[in-house]
C-alpha atoms as a PDB file:
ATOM      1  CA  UNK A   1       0.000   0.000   0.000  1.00  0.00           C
ATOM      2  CA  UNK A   2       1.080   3.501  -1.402  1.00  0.00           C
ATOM      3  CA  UNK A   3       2.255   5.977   2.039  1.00  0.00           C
ATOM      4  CA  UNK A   4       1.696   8.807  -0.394  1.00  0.00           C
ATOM      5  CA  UNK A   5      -0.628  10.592  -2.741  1.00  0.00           C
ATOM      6  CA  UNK A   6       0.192  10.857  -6.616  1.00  0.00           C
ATOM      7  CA  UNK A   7      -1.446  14.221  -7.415  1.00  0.00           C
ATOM      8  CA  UNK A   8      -1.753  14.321 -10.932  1.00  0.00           C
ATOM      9  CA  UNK A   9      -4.962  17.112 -11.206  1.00  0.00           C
ATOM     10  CA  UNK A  10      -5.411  19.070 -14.468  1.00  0.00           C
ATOM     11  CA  UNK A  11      -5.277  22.886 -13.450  1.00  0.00           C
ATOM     12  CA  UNK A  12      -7.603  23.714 -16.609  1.00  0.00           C
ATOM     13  CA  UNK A  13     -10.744  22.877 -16.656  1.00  0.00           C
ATOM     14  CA  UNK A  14     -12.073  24.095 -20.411  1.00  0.00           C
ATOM     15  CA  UNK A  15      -9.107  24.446 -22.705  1.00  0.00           C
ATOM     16  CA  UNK A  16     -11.056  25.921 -25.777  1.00  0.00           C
ATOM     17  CA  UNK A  17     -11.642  29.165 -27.044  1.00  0.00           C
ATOM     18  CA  UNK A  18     -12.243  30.225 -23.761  1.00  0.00           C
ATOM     19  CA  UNK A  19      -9.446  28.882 -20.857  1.00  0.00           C
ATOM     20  CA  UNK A  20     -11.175  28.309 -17.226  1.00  0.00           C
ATOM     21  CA  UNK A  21      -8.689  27.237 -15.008  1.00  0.00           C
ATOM     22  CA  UNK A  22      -9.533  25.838 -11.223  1.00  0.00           C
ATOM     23  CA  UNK A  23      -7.985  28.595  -9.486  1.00  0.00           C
ATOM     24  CA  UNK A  24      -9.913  31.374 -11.433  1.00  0.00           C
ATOM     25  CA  UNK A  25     -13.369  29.542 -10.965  1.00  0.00           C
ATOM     26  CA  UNK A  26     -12.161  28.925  -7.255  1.00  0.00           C
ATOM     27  CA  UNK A  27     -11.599  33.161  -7.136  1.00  0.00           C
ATOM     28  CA  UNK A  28     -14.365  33.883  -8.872  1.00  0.00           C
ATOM     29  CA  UNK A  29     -16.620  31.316  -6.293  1.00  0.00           C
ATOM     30  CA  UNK A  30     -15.304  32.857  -3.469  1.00  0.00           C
ATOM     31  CA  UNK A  31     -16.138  36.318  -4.452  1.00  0.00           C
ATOM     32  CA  UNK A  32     -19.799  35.045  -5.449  1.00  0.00           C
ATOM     33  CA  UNK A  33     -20.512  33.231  -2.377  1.00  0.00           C
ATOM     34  CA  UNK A  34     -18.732  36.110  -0.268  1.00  0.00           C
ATOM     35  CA  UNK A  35     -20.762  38.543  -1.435  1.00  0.00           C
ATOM     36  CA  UNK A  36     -23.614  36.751  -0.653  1.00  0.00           C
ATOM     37  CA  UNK A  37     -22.602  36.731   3.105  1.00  0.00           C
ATOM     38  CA  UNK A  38     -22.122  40.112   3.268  1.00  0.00           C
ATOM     39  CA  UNK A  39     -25.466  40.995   2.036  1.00  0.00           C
ATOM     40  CA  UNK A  40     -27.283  38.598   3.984  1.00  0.00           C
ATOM     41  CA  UNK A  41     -25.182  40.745   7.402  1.00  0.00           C
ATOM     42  CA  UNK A  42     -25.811  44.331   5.690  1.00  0.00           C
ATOM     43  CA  UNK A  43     -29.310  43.226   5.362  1.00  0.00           C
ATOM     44  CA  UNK A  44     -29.024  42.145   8.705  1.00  0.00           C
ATOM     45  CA  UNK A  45     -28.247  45.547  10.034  1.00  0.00           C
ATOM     46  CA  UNK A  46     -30.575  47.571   7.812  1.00  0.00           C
ATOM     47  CA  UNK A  47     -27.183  49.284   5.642  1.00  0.00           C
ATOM     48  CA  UNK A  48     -28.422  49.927   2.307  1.00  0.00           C
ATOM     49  CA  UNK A  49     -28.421  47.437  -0.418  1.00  0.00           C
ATOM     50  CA  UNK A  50     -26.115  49.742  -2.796  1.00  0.00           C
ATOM     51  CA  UNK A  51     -22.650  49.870  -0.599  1.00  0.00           C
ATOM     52  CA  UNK A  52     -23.017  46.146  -1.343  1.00  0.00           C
ATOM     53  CA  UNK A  53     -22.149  47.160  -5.104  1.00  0.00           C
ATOM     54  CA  UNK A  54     -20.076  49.634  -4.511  1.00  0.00           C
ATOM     55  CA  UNK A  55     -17.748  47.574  -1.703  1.00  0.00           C
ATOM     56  CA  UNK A  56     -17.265  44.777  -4.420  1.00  0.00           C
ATOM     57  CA  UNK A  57     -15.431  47.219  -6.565  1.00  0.00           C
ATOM     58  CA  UNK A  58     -12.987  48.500  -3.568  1.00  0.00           C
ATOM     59  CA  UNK A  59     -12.395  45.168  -2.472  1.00  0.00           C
ATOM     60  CA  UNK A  60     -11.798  43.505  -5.962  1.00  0.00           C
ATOM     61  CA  UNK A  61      -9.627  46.090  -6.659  1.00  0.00           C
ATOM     62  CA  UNK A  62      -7.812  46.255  -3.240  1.00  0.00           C
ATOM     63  CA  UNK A  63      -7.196  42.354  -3.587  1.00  0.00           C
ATOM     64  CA  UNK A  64      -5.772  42.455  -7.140  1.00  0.00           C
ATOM     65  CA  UNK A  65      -3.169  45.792  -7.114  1.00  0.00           C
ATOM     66  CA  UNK A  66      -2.135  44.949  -3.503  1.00  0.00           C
ATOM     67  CA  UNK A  67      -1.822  41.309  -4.056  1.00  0.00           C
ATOM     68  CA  UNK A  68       0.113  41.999  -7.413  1.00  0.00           C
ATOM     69  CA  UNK A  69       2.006  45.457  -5.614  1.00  0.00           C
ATOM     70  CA  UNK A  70       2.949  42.972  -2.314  1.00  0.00           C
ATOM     71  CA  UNK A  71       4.874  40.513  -4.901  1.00  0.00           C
ATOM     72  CA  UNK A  72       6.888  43.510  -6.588  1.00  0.00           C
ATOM     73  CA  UNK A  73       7.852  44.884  -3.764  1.00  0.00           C
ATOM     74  CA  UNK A  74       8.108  41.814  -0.905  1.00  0.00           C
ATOM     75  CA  UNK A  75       9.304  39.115  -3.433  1.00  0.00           C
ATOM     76  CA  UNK A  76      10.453  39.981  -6.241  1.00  0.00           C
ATOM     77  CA  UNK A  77      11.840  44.140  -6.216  1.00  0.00           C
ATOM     78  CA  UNK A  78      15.013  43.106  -7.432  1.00  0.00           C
ATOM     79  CA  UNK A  79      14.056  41.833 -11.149  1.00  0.00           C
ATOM     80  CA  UNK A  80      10.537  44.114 -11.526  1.00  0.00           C
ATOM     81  CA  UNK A  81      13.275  47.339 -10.405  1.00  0.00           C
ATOM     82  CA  UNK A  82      15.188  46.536 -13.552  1.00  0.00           C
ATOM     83  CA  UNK A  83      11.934  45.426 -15.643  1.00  0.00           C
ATOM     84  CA  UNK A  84       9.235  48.059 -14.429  1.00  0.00           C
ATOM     85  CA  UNK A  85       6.532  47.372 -17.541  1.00  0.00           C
ATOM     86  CA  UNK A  86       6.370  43.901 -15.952  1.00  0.00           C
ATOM     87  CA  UNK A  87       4.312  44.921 -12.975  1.00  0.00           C
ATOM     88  CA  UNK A  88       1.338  44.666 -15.638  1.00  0.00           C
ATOM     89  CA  UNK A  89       1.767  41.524 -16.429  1.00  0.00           C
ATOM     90  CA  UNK A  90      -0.322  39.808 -13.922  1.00  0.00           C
ATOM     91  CA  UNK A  91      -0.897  36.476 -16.641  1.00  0.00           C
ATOM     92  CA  UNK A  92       2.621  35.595 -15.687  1.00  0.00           C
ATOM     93  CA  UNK A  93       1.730  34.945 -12.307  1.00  0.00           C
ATOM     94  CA  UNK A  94       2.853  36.589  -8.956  1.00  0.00           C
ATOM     95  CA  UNK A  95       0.579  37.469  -6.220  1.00  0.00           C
ATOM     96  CA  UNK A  96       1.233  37.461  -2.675  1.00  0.00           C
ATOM     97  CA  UNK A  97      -1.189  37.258  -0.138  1.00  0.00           C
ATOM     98  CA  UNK A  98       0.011  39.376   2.301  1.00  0.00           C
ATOM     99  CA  UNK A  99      -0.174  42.981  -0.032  1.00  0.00           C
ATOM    100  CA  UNK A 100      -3.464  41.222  -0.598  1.00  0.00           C
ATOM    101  CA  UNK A 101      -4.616  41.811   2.943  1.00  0.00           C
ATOM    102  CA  UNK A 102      -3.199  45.468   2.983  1.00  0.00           C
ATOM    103  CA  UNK A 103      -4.728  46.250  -0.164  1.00  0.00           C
ATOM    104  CA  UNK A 104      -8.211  45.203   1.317  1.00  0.00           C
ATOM    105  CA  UNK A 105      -7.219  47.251   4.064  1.00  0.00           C
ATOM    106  CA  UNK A 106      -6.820  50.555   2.255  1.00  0.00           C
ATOM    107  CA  UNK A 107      -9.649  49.631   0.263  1.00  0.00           C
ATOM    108  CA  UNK A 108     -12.031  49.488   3.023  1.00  0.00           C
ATOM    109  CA  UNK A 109     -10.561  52.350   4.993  1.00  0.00           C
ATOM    110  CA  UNK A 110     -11.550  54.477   1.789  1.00  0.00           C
ATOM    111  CA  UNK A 111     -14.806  52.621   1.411  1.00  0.00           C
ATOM    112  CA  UNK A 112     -15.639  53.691   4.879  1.00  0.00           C
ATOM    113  CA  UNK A 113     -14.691  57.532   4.287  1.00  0.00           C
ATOM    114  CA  UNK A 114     -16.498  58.300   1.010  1.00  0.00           C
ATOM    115  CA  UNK A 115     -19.581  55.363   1.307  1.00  0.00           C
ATOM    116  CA  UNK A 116     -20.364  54.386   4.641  1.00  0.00           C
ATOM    117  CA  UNK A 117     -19.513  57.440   7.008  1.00  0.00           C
ATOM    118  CA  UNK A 118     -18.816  55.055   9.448  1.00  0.00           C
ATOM    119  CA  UNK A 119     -15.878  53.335  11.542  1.00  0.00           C
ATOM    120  CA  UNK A 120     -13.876  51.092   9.141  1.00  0.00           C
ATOM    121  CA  UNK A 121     -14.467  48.385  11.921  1.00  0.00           C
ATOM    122  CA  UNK A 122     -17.997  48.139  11.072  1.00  0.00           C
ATOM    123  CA  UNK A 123     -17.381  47.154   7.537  1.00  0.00           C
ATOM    124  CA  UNK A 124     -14.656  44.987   8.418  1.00  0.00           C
ATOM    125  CA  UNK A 125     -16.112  43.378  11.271  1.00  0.00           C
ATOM    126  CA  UNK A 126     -18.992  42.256   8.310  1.00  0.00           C
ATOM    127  CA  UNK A 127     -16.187  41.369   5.132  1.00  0.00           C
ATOM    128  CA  UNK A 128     -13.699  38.891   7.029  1.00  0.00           C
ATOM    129  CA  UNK A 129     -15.706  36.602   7.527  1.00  0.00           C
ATOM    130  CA  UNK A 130     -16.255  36.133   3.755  1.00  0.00           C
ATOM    131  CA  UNK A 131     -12.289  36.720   3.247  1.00  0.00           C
ATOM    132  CA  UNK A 132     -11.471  33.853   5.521  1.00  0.00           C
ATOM    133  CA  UNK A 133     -14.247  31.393   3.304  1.00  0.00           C
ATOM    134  CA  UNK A 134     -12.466  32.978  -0.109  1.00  0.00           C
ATOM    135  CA  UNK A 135      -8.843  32.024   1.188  1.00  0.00           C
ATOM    136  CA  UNK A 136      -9.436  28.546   1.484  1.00  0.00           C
ATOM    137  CA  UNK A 137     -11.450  28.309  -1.752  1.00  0.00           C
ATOM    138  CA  UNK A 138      -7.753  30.157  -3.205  1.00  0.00           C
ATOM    139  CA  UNK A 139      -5.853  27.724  -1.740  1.00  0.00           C
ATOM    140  CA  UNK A 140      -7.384  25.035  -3.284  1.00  0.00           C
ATOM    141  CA  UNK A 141      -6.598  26.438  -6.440  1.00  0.00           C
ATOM    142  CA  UNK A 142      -3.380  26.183  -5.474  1.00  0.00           C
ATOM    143  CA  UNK A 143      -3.338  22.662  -4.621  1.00  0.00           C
ATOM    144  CA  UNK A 144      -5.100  22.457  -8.301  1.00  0.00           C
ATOM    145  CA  UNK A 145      -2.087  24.285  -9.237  1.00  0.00           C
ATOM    146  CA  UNK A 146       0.257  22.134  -8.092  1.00  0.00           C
ATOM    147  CA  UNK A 147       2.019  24.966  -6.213  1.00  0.00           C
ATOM    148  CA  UNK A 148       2.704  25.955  -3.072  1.00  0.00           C
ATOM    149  CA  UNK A 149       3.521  23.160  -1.412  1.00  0.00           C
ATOM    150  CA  UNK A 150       6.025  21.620   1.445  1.00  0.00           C
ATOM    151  CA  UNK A 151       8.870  19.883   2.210  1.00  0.00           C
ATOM    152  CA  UNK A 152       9.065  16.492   1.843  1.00  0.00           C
ATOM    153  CA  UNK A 153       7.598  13.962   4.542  1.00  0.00           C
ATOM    154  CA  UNK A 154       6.569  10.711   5.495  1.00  0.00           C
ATOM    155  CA  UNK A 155       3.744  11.094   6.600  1.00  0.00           C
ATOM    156  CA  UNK A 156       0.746   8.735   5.131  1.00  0.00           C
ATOM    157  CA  UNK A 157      -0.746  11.906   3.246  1.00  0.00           C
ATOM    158  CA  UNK A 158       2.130  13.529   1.583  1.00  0.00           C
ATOM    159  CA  UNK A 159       1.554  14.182  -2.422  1.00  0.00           C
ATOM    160  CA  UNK A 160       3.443  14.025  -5.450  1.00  0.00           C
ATOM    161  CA  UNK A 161       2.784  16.850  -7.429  1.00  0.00           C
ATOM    162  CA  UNK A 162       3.695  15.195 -10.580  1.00  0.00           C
ATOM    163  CA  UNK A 163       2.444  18.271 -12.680  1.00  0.00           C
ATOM    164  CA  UNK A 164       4.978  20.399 -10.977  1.00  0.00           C
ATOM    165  CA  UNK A 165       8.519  21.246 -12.142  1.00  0.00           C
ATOM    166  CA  UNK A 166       9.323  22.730  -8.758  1.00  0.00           C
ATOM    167  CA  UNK A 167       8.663  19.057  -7.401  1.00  0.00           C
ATOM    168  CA  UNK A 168      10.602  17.066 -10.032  1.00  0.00           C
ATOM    169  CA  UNK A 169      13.590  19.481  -9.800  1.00  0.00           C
ATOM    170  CA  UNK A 170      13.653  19.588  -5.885  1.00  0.00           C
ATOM    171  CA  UNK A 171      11.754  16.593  -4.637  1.00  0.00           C
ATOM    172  CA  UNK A 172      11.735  13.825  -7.633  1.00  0.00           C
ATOM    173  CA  UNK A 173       9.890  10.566  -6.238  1.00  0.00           C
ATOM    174  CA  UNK A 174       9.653  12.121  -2.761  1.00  0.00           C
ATOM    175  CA  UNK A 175       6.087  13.000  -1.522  1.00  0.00           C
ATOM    176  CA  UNK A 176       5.368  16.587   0.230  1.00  0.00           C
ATOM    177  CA  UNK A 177       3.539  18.168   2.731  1.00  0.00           C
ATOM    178  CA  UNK A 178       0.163  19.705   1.012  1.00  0.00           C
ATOM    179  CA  UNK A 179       0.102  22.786   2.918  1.00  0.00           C
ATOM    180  CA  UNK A 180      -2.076  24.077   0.360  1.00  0.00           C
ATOM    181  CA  UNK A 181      -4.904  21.645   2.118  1.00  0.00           C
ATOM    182  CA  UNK A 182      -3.683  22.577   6.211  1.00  0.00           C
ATOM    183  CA  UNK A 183      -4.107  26.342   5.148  1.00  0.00           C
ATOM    184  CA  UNK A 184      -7.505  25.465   3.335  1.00  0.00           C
ATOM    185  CA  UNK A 185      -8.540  23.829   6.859  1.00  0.00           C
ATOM    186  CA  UNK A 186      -7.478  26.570   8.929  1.00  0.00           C
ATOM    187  CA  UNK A 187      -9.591  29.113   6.831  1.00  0.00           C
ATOM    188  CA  UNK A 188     -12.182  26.543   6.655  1.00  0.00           C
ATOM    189  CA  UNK A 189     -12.099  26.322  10.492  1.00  0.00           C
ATOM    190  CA  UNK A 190     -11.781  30.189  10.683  1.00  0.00           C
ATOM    191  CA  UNK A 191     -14.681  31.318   8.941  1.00  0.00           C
ATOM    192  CA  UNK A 192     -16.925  28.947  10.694  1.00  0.00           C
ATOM    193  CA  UNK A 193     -15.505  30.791  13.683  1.00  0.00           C
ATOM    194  CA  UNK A 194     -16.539  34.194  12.679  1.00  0.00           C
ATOM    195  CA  UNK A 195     -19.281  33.335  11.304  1.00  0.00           C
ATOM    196  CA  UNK A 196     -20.570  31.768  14.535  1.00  0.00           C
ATOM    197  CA  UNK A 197     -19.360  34.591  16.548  1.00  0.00           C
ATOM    198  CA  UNK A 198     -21.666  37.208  14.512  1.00  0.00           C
ATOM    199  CA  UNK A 199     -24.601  35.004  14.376  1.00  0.00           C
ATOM    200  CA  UNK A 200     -24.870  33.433  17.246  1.00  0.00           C
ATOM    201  CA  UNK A 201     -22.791  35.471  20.037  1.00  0.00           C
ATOM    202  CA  UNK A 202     -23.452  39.196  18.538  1.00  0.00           C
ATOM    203  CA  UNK A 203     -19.820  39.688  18.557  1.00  0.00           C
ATOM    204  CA  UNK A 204     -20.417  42.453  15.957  1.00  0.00           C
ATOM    205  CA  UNK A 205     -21.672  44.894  18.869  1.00  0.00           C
ATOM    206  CA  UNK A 206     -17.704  44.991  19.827  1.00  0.00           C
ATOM    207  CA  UNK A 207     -16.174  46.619  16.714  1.00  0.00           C
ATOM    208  CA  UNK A 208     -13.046  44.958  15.894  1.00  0.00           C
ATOM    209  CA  UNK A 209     -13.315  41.622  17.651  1.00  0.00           C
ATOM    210  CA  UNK A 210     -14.457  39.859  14.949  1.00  0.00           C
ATOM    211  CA  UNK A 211     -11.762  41.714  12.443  1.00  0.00           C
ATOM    212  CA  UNK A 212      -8.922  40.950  15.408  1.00  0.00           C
ATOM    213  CA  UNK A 213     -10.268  37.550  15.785  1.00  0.00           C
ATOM    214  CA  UNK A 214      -9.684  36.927  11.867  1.00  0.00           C
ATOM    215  CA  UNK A 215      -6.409  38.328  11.852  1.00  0.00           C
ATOM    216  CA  UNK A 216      -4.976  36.226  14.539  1.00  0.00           C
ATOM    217  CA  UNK A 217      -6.457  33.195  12.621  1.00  0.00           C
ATOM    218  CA  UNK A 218      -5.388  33.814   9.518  1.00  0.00           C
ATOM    219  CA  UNK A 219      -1.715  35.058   9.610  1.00  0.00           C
ATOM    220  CA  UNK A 220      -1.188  33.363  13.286  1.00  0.00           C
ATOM    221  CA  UNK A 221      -1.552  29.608  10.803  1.00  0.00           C
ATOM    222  CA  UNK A 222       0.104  31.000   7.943  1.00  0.00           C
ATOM    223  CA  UNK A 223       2.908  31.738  10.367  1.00  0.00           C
ATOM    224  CA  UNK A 224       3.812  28.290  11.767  1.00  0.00           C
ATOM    225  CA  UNK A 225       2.696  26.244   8.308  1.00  0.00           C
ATOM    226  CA  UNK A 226       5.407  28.446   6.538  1.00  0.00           C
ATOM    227  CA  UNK A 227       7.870  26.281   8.763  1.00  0.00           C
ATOM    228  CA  UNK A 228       7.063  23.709   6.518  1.00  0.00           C
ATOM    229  CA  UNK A 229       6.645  25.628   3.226  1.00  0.00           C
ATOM    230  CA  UNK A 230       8.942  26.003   0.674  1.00  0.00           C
ATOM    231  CA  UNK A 231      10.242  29.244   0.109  1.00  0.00           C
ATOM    232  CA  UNK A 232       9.087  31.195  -2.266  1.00  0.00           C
ATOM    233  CA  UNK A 233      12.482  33.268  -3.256  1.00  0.00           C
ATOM    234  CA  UNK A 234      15.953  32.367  -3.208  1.00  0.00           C
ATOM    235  CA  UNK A 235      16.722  35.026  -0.752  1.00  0.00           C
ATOM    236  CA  UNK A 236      14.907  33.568   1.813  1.00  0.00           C
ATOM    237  CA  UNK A 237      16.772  30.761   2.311  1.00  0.00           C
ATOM    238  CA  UNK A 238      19.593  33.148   4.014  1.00  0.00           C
ATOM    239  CA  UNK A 239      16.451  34.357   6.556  1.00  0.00           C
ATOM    240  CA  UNK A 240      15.901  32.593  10.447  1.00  0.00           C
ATOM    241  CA  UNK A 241      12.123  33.436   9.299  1.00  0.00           C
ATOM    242  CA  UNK A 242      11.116  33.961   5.578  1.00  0.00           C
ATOM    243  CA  UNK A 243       9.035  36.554   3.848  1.00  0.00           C
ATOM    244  CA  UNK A 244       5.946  35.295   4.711  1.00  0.00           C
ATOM    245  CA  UNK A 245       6.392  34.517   8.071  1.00  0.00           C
ATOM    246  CA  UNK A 246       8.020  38.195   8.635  1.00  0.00           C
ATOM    247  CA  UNK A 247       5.119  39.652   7.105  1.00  0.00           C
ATOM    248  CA  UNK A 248       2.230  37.773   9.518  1.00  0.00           C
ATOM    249  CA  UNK A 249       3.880  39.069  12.634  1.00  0.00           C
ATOM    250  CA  UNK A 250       2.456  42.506  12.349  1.00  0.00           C
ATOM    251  CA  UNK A 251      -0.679  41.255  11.304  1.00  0.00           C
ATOM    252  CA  UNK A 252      -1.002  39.070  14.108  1.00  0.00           C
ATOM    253  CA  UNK A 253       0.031  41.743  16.846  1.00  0.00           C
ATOM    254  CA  UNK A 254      -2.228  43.942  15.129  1.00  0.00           C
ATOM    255  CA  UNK A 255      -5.075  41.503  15.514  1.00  0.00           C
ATOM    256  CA  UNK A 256      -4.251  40.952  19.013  1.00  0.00           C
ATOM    257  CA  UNK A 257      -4.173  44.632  19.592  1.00  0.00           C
ATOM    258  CA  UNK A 258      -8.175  44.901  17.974  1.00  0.00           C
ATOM    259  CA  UNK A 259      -9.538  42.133  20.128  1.00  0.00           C
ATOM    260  CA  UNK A 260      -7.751  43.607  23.384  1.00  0.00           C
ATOM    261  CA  UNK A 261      -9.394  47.042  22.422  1.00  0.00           C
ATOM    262  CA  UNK A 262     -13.096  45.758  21.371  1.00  0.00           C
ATOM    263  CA  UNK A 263     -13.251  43.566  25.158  1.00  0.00           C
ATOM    264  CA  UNK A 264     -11.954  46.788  26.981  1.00  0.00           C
ATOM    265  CA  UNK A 265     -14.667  48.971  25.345  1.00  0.00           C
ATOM    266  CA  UNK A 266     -18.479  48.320  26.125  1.00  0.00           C
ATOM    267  CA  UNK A 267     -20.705  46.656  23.709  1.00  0.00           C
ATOM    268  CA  UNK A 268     -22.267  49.212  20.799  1.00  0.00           C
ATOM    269  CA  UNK A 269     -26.531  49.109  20.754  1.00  0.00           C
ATOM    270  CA  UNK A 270     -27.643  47.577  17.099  1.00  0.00           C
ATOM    271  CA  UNK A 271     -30.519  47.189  15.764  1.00  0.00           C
ATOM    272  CA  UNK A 272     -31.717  44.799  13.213  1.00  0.00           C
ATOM    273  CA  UNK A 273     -34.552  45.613  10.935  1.00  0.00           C
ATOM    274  CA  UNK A 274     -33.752  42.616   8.491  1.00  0.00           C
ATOM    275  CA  UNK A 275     -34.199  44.672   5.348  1.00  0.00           C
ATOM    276  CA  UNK A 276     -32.345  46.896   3.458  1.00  0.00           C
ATOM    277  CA  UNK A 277     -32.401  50.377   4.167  1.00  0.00           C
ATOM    278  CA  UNK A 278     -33.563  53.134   1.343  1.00  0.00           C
ATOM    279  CA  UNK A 279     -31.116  55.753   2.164  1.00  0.00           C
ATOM    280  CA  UNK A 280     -27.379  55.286   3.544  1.00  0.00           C
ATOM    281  CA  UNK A 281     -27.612  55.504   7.466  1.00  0.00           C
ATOM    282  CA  UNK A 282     -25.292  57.458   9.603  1.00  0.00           C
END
């Protein structure tokens, strides 16, 4: 009996006129069903229907420059310095999570000045939720991918990304940790968190809990799987921590900060109508 996985998955789905890969669908999924979630909490809370709209833009285009912006300038500064038009040329590949999550950030901050009126925590406190569900659906277009992976292991579940040329030309016939899956699982695990904390403890009437809650989660996992991540550069392999992990810290103090300020601050009144409201509320 085989003490590994041969992971041989196709990473296009339709290869026609028209290419649909996994990891697009699994984007595209996560954005559907996230914005769904949202709704269903703005609703909620009686905000008006059209910030829903209007949020999808800042967000989808908070996620895609910062994503694209943190690999430049975390990863990769060095070659895109010398080749500056090729900052455009996302098909190539080259996104990093982590200028991801500060992208969101600054889109949401501005969100909240020129839309809402309101304390960014209130539209945060309602969008991570729906982040944490879209990571793991990303992640498993990595594993799709056949990128991203670990170092090699023993262990009973380990795959051999046969598809990969990273694996043949580092780990030929040896199987590897999926840490695509263990970050999928901890998103997974995370959003049923938050999710349970707005619904069914009103943790939503502490602004920022819920935001420093998902924080925590997210980067606090991502820290201690990157022990067992490839890196992603050369130049980390000089580092006692790489990029990523480097990166999480302040995230994860942040975070902690959030929830220690939303428990030492009394709970905010809500109300909740259950229906959209006709004009923006302030």
């Amino acid at each position: 009996m085989l003490n590994y996985i041969i992971w041989d998955a196709n990473p296009v789905i339709i290869d026609s006129f028209v290419t649909v890969r996994w990891y697009g669908l699994m984007f595209a999924i996560g954005f559907r069903i996230g914005f769904n979630i949202v709704a269903k909490m703005f609703k909620h809370e009686g905000a008006p229907e059209k910030w829903m709209g209007i949020l999808l833009i800042w967000v989808g285009l908070g996620t895609v420059v910062g994503a694209r912006l943190g690999h430049v300038f975390f990863y990769a500064w060095d070659y895109y310095s010398q080749h500056p038009w090729k900052i455009l040329a996302t098909w190539e590949g080259g996104l990093a999570s982590h200028g991801g999550a500060i992208g969101i950030i600054i889109a949401v901050i501005l969100f909240s000045i020129f839309t809402t009126k309101r304390n960014p925590l209130w539209t945060f406190d309602r969008l991570v939720p729906a982040i944490a569900l879209v990571g793991a659906l990303i992640r498993f277009g990595n594993l799709m991918n056949s990128e991203i992976f670990g170092h090699e292991t023993d262990l009973p579940w380990g795959f051999m990304f046969v598809r990969s040329a990273e694996w043949h030309a580092m780990y030929e016939g040896v199987a590897c940790h999926p840490t695509q899956i263990y970050e999928a699982l901890c998103y997974l695990a995370l959003f049923g968190l938050l999710m349970w904390m707005y619904w069914k403890r009103n943790a939503e009437a502490r602004p920022g809990l819920i935001f420093g809650t998902f924080l925590v989660g997210v980067f606090l996992s991502r820290f201690f799987i990157e022990f067992i991540k490839n890196d992603q550069e050369a130049f980390e392999a000089t580092m006692t921590l790489n990029m990523g992990q480097c990166l999480s810290i302040p995230f994860v103090l942040l975070g902690i900060g959030f929830i220690i300020y939303a428990m030492s601050r009394p709970k905010v009144k809500l109300s909740f109508p259950n229906r959209f409201a006709d004009e923006p509320q302030k």
